[in-house]
C-alpha atoms as a PDB file:
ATOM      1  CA  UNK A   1    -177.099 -22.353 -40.599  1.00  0.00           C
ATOM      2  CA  UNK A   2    -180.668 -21.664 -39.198  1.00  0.00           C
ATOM      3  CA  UNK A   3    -181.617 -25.049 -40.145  1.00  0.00           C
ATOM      4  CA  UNK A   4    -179.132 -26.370 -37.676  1.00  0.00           C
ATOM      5  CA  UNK A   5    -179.487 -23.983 -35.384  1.00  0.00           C
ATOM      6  CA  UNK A   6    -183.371 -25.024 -34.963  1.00  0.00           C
ATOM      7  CA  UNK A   7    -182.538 -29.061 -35.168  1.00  0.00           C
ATOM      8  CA  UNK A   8    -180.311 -28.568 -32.464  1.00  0.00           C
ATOM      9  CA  UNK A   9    -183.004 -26.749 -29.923  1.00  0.00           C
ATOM     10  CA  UNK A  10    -185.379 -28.895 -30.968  1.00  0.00           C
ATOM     11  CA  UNK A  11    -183.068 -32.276 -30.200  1.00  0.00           C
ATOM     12  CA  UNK A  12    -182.158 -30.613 -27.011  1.00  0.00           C
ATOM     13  CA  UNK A  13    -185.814 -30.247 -26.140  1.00  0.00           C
ATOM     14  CA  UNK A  14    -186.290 -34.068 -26.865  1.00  0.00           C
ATOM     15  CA  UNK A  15    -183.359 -35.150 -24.793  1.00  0.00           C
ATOM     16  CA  UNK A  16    -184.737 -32.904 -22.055  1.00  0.00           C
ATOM     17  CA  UNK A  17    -188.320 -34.280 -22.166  1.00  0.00           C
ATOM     18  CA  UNK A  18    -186.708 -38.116 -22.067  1.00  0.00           C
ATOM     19  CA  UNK A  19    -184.626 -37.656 -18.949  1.00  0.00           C
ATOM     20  CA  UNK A  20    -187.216 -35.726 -17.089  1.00  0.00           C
ATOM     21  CA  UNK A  21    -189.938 -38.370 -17.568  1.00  0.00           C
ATOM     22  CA  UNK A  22    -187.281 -40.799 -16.833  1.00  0.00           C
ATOM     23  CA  UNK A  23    -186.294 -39.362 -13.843  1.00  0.00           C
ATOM     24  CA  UNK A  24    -189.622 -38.689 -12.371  1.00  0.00           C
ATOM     25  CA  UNK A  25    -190.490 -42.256 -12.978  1.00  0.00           C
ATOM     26  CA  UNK A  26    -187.686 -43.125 -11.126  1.00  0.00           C
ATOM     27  CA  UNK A  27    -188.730 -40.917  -8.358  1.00  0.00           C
ATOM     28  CA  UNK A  28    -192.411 -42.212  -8.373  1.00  0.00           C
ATOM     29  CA  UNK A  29    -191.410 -45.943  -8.365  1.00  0.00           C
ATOM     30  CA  UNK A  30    -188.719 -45.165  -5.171  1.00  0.00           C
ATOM     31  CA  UNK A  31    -191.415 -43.350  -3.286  1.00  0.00           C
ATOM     32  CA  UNK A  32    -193.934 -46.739  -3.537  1.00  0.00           C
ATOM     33  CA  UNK A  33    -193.946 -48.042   0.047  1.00  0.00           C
ATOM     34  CA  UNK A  34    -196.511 -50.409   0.044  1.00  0.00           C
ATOM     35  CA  UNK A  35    -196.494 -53.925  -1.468  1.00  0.00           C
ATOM     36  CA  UNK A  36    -192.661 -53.877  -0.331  1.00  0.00           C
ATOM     37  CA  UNK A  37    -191.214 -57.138   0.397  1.00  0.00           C
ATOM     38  CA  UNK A  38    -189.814 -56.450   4.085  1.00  0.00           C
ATOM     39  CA  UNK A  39    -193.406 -54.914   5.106  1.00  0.00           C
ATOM     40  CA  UNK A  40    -195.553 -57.591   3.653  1.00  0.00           C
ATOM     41  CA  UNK A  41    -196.604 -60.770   4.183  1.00  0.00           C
ATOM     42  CA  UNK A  42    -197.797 -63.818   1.580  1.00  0.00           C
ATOM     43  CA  UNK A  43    -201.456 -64.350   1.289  1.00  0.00           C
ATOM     44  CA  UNK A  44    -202.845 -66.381   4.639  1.00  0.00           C
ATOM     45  CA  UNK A  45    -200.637 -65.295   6.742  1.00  0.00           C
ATOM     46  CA  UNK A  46    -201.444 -62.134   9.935  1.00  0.00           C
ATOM     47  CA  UNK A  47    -199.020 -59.108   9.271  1.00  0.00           C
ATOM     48  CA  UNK A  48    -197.661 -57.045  12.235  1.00  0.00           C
ATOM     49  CA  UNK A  49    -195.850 -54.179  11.202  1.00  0.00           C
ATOM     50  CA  UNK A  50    -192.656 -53.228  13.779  1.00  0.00           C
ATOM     51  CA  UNK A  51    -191.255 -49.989  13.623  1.00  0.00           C
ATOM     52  CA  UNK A  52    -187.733 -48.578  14.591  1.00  0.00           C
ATOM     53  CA  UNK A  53    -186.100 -45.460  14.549  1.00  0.00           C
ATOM     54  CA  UNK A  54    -183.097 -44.319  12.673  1.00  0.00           C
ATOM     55  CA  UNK A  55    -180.961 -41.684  14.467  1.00  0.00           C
ATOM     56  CA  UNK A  56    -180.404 -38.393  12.868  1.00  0.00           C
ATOM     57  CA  UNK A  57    -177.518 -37.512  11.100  1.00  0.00           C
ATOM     58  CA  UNK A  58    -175.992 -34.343   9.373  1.00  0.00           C
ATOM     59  CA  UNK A  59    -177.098 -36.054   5.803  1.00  0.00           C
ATOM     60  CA  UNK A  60    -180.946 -36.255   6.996  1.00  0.00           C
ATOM     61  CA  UNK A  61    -183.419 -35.910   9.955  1.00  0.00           C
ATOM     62  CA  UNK A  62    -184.292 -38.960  11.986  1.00  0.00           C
ATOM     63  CA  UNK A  63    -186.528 -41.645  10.062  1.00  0.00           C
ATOM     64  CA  UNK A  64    -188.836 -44.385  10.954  1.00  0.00           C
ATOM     65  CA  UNK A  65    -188.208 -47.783   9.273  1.00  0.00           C
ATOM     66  CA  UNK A  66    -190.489 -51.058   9.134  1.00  0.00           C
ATOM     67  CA  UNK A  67    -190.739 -54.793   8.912  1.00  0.00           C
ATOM     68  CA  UNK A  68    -193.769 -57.224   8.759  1.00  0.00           C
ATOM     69  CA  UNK A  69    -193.730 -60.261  11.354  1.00  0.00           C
ATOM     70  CA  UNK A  70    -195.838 -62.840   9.532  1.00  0.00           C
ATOM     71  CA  UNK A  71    -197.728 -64.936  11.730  1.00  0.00           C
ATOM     72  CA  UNK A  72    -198.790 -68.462   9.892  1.00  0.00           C
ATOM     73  CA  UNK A  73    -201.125 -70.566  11.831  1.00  0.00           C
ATOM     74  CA  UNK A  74    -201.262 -74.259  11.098  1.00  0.00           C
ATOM     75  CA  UNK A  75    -203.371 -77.726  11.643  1.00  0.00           C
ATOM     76  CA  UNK A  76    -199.959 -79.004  13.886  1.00  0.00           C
ATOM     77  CA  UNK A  77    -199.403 -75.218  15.366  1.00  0.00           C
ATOM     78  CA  UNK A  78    -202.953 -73.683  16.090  1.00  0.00           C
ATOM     79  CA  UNK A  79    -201.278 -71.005  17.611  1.00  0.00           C
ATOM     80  CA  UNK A  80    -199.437 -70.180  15.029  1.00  0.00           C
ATOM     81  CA  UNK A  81    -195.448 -69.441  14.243  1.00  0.00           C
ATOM     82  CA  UNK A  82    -194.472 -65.743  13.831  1.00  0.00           C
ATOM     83  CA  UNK A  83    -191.599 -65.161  11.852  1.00  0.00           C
ATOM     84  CA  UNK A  84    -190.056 -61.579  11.658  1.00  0.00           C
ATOM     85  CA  UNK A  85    -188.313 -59.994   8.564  1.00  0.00           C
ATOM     86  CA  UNK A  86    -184.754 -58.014   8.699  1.00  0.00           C
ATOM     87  CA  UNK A  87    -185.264 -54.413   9.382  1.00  0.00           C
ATOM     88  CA  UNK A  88    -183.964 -52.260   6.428  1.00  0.00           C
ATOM     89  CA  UNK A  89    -180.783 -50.686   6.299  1.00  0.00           C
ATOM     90  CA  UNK A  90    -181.250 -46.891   7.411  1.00  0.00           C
ATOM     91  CA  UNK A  91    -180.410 -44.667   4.836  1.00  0.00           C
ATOM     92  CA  UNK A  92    -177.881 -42.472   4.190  1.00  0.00           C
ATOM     93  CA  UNK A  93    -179.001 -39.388   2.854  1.00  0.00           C
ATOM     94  CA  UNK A  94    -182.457 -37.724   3.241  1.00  0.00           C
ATOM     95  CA  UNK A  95    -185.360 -40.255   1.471  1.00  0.00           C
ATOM     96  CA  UNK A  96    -186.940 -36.988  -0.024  1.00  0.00           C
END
């Protein structure tokens, strides 16, 4: 009976460690703003970043979301062609 007692804390302790790595690698690839695809632009190509806000709501305080406008210039367009990506969604809930 102690022998199972101790295999069971210790499997417990195992499954614990798992999910909590798990979960704050989850958390630490979420939090990774930069190099995402709606505030970046391909290599050549000028990046403006455009902000807009997102109202508050009882879920979360007001937040700040982004897009890139990618400005490619060309041999036929010397001034270039600026292209703007979709703003995110705002989220629901707090991003914290």
């Amino acid at each position: 009976m102690y022998t199972s007692t101790r295999r069971s804390r210790v499997w417990c302790a195992a499954l614990a460690t798992v999910l909590s790595t798990g979960l704050g690698l989850a958390t630490a690839a979420l939090a990774q703003d930069e190099g995402s695809p709606k505030t970046s632009c391909p290599d050549g190509q000028t990046t403006m970043i455009e902000s807009k806000p997102c109202p508050a709501t009882n879920m979360r305080p007001a937040v700040m979301v982004q897009r890139a406008c990618c400005t490619k210039v060309t041999e036929k367009n010397p001034g270039g062609k600026t292209r703007c990506k979709a703003f995110p969604h705002c989220p629901r809930q707090s991003p914290s």
